[in-house]
C-alpha atoms as a PDB file:
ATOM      1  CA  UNK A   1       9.356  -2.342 -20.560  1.00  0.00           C
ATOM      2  CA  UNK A   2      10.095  -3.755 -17.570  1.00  0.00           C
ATOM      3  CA  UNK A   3      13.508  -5.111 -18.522  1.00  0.00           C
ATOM      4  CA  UNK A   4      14.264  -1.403 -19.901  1.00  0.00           C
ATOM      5  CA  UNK A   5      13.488   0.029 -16.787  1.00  0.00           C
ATOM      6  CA  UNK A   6      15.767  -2.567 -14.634  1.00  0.00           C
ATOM      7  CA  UNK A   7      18.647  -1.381 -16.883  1.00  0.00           C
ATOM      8  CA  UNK A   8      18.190   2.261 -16.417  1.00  0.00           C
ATOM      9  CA  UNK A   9      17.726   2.504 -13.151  1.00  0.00           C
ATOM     10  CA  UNK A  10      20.321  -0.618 -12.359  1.00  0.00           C
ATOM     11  CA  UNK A  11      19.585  -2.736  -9.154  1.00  0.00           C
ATOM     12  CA  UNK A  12      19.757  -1.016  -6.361  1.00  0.00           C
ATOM     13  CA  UNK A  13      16.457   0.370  -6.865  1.00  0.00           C
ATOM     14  CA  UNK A  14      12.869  -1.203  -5.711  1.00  0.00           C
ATOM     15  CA  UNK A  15      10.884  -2.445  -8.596  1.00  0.00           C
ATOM     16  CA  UNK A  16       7.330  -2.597  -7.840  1.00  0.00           C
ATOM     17  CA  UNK A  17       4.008  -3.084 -10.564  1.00  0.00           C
ATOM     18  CA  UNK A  18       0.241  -2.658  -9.934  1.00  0.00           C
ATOM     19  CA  UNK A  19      -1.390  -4.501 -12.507  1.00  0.00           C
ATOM     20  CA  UNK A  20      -4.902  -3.369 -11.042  1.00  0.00           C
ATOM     21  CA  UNK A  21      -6.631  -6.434 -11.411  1.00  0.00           C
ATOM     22  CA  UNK A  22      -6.467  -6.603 -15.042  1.00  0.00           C
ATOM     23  CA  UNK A  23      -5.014 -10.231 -15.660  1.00  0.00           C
ATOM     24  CA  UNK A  24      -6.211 -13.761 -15.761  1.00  0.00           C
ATOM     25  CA  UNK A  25      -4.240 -16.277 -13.873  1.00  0.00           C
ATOM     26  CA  UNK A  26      -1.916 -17.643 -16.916  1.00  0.00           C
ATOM     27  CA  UNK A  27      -1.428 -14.429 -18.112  1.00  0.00           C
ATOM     28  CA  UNK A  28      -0.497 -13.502 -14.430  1.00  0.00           C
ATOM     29  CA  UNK A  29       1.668 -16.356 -14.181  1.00  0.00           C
ATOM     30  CA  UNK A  30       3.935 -15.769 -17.594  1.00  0.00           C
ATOM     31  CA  UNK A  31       4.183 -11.516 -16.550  1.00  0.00           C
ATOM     32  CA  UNK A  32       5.326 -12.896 -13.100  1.00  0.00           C
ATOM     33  CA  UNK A  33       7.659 -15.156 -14.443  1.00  0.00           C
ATOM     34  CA  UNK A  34       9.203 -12.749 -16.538  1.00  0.00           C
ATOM     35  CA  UNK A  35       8.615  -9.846 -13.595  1.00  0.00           C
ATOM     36  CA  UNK A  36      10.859 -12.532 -11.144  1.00  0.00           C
ATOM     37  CA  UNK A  37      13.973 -12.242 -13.856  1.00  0.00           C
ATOM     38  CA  UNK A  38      14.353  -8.425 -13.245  1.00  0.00           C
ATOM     39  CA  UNK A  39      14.190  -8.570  -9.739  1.00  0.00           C
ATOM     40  CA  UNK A  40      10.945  -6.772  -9.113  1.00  0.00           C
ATOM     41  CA  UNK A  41       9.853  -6.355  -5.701  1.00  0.00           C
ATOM     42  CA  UNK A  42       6.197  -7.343  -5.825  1.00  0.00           C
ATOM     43  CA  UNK A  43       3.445  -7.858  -8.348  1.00  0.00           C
ATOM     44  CA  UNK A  44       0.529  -5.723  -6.895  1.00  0.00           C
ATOM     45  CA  UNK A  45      -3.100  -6.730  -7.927  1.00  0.00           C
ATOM     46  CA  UNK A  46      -2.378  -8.743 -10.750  1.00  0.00           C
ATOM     47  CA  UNK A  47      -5.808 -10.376 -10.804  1.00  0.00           C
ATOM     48  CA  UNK A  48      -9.359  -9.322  -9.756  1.00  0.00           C
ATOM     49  CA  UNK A  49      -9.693  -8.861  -5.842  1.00  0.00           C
ATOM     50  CA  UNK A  50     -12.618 -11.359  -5.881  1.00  0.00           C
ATOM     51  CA  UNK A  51     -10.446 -14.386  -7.648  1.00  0.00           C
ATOM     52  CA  UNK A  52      -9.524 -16.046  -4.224  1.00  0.00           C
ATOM     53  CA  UNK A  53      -8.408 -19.275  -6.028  1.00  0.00           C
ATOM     54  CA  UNK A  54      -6.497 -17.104  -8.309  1.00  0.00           C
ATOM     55  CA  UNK A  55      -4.256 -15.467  -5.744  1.00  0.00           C
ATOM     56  CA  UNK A  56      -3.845 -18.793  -3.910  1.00  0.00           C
ATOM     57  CA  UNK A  57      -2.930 -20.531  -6.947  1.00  0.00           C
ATOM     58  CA  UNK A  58      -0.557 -17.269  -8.169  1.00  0.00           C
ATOM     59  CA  UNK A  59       1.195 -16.986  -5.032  1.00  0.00           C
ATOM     60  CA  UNK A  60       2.056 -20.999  -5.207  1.00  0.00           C
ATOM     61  CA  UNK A  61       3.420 -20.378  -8.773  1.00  0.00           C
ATOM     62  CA  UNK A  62       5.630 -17.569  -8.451  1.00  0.00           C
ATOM     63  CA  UNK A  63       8.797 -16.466  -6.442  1.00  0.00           C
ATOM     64  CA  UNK A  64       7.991 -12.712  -6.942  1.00  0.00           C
ATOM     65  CA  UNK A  65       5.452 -11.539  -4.078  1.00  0.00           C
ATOM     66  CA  UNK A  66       2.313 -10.714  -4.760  1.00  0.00           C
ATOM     67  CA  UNK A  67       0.433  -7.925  -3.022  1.00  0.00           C
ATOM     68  CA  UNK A  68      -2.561  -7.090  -2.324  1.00  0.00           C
ATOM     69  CA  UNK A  69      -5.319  -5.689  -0.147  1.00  0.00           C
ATOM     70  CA  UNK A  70      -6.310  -2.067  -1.166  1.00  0.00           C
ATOM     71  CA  UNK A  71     -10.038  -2.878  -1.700  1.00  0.00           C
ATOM     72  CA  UNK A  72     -10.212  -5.253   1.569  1.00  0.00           C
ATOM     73  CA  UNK A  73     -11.841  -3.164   4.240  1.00  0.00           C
ATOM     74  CA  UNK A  74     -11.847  -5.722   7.430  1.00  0.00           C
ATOM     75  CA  UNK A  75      -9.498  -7.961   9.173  1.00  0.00           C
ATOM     76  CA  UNK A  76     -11.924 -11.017   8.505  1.00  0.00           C
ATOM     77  CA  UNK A  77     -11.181 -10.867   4.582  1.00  0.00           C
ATOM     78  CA  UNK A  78      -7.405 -10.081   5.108  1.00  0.00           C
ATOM     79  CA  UNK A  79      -7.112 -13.266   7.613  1.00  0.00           C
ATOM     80  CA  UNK A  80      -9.052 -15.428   5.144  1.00  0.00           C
ATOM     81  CA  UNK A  81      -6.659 -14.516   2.472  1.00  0.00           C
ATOM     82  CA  UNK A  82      -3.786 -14.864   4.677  1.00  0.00           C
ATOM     83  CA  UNK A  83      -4.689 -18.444   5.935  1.00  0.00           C
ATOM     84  CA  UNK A  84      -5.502 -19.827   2.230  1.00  0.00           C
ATOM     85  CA  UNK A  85      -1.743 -18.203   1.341  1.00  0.00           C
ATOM     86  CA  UNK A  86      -3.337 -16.201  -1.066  1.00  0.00           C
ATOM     87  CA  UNK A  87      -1.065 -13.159  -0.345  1.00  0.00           C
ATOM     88  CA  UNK A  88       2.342 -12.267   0.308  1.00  0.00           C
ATOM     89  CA  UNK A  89       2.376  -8.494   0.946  1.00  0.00           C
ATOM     90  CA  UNK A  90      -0.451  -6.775   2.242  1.00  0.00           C
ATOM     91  CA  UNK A  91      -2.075  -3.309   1.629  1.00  0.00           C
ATOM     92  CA  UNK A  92      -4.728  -2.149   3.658  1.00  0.00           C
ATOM     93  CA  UNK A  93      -5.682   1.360   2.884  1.00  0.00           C
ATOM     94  CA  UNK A  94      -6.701   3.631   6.511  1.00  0.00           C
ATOM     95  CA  UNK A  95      -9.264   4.835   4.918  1.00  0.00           C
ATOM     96  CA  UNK A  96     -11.227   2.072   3.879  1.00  0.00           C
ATOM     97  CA  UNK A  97      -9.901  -0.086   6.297  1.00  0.00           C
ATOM     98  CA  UNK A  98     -12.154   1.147   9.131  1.00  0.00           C
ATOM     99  CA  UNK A  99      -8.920   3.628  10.637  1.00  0.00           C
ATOM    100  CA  UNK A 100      -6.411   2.744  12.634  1.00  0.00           C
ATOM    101  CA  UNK A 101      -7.024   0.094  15.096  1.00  0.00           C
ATOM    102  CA  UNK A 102      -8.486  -2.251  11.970  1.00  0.00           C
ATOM    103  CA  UNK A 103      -5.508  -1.554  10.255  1.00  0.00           C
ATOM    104  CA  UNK A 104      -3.370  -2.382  13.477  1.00  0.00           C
ATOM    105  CA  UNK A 105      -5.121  -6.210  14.192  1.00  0.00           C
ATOM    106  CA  UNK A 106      -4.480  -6.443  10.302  1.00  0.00           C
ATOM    107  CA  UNK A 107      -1.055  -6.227  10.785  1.00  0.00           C
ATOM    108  CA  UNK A 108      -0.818  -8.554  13.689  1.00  0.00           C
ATOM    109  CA  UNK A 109      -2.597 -11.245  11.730  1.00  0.00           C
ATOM    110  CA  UNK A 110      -0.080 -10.543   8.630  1.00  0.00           C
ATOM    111  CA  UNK A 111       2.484 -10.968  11.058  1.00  0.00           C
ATOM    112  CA  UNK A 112       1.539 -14.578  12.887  1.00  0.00           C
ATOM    113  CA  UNK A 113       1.821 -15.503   8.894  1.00  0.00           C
ATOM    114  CA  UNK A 114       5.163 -13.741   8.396  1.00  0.00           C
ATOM    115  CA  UNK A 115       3.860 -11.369   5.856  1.00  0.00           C
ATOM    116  CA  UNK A 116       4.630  -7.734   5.541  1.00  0.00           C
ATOM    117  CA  UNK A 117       2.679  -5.209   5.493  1.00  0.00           C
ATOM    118  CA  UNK A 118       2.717  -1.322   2.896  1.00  0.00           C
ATOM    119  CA  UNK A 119       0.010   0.519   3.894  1.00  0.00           C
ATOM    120  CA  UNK A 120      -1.639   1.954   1.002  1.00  0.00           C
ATOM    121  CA  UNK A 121      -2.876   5.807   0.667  1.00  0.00           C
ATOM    122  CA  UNK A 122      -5.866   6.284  -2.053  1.00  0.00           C
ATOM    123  CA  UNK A 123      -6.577   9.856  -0.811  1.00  0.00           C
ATOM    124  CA  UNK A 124      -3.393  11.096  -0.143  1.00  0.00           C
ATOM    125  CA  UNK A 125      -5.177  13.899   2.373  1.00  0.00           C
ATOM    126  CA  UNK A 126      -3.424  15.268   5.008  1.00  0.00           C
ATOM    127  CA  UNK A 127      -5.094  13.091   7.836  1.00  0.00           C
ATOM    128  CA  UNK A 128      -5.007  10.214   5.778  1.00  0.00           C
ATOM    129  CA  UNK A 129      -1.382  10.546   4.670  1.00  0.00           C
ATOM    130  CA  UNK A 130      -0.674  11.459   8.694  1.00  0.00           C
ATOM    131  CA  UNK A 131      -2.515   7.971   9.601  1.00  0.00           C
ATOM    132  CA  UNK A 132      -0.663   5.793   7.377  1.00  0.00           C
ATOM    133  CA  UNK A 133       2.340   7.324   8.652  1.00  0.00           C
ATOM    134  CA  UNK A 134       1.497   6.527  12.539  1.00  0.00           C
ATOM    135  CA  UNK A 135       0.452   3.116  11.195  1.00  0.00           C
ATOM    136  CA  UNK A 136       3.613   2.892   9.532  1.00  0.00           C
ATOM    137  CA  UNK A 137       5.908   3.509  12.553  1.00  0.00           C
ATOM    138  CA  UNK A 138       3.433   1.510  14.923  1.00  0.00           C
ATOM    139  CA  UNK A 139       3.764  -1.969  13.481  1.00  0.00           C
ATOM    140  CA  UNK A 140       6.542  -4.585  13.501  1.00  0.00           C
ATOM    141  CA  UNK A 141       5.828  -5.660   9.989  1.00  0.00           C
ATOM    142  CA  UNK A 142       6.503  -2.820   8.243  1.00  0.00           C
ATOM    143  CA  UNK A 143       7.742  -2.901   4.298  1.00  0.00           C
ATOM    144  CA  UNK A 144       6.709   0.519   2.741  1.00  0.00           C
ATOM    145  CA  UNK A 145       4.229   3.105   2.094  1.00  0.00           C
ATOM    146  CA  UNK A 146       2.286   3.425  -0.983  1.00  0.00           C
ATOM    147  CA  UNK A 147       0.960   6.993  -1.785  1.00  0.00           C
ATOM    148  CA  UNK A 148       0.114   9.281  -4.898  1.00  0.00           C
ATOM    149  CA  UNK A 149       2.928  11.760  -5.124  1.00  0.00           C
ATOM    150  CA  UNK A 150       1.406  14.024  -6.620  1.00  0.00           C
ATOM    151  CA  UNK A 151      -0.045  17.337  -5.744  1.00  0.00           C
ATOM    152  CA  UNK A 152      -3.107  17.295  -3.648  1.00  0.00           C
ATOM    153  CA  UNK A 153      -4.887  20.621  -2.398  1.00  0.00           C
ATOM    154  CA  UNK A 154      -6.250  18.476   1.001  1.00  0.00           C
ATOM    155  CA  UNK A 155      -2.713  17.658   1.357  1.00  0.00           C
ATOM    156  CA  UNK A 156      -1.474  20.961   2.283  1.00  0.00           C
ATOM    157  CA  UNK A 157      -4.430  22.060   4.659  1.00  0.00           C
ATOM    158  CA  UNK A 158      -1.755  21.588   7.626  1.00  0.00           C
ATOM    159  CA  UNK A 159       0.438  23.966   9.112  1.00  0.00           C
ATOM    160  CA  UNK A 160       3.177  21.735   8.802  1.00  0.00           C
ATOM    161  CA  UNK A 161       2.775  19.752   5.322  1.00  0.00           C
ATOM    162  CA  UNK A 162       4.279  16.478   5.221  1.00  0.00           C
ATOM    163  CA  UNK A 163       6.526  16.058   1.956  1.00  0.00           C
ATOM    164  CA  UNK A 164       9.514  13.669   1.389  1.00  0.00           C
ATOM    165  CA  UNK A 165      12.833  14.414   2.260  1.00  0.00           C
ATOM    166  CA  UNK A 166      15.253  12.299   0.316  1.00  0.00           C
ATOM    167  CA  UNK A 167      13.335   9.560  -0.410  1.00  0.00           C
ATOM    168  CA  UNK A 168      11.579   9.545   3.455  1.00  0.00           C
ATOM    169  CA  UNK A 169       8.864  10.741   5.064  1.00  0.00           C
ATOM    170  CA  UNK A 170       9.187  11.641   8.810  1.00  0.00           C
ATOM    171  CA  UNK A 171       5.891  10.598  11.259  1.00  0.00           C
ATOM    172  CA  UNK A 172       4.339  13.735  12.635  1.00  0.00           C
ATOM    173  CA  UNK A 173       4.602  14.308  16.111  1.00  0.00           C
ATOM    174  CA  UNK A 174       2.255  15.620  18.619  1.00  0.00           C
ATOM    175  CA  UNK A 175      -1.251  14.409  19.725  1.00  0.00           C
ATOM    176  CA  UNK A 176      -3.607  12.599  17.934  1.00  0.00           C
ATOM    177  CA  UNK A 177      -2.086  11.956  14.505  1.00  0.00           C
ATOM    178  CA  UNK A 178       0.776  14.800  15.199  1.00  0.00           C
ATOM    179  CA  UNK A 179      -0.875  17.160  12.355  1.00  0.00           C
ATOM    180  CA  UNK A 180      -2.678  20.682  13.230  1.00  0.00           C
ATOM    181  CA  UNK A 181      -5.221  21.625  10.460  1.00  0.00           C
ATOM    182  CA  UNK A 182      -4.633  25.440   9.139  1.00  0.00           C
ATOM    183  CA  UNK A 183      -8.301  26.403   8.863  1.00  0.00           C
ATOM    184  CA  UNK A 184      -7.594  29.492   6.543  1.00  0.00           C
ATOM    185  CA  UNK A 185      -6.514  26.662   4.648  1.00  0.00           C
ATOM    186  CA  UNK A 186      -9.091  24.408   4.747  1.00  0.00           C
ATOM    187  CA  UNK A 187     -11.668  27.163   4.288  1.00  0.00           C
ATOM    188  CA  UNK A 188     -10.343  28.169   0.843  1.00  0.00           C
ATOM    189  CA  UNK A 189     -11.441  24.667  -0.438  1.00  0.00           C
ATOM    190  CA  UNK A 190     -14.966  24.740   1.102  1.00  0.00           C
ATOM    191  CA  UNK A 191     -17.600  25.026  -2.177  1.00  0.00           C
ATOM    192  CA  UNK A 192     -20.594  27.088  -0.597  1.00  0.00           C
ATOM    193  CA  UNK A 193     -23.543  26.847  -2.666  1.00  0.00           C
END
């Protein structure tokens, strides 16, 4: 599949797979092996979060970065990861990162070890989307943004909505995160019992 989809879309374009913890390490291995002749960007999550051997071991045996991070939720378990070399992109996700300034020291320790950093987006809300994005333009480290595309009522309680604009999205502006919630909005999607 894979291969198909590296000739279609030729190779200019970003390959990236989320195997979502599925895999055992030599089944890891052989789909990274094969994932590292089609130029793929990264191989996200390719074994359970908890296999720490795994990821050190799987980062040792392939030249296709592997990322992950999504489920961590402090800067402790990102720098233990980072120090074993048992990552090579991260993902910490806002909002189960503890916010902003955990997700900030993350990136600084990602960065002493030369690793990048794609913030991850599981809610795809408006103030989360708006707080990866700040994230995003705050760190030196920077690779990407991972977020769900698709449509979202919480992502259009703004009164500017953030959508892409070929291929980009631009960082709000303003205070705080640079978004103003539209209350008539908002209020629509309240469930009164």
């Amino acid at each position: 599949n894979v291969e198909r989809i590296r000739e279609g879309v030729g190779p200019g374009v970003e390959l990236m797979l989320d195997a979502a913890g599925v895999y055992d390490l030599p089944t890891a291995v052989k789909i990274g092996r094969a994932l590292e002749r089609n130029d793929v960007l990264f191989f996200e999550d390719p074994l359970p979060c908890e296999d720490h051997d795994g990821f050190i071991a799987l980062c040792r045996a392939l030249d296709v970065a592997v990322a992950m991070g999504e489920t961590e939720t402090t800067r402790y378990q990102f720098n233990r990861r980072l120090a074993m070399g048992g990552v090579d992109i991260v993902l910490p996700d806002v909002s189960r990162a503890n916010g902003l300034t955990e997700c900030r020291k993350i990136a600084t320790l990602a960065d002493v070890h030369n690793v990048k950093l794609c913030p991850h987006n599981s809610v795809c809300s408006a103030v989360h989307h708006a707080a990866s994005l700040q994230l995003c333009a705050a760190i030196p480290n920077f690779l990407m943004y991972e977020f769900w595309s698709g449509y979202n009522p919480i992502l259009d309680i703004v009164t500017d909505p953030i959508a892409p604009e070929h291929g980009y999205l631009r960082v709000p502006q303003g205070p705080g995160l640079g978004i103003e919630i539209d209350e008539d909005k908002l209020s629509r999607l309240v469930v009164r019992s």
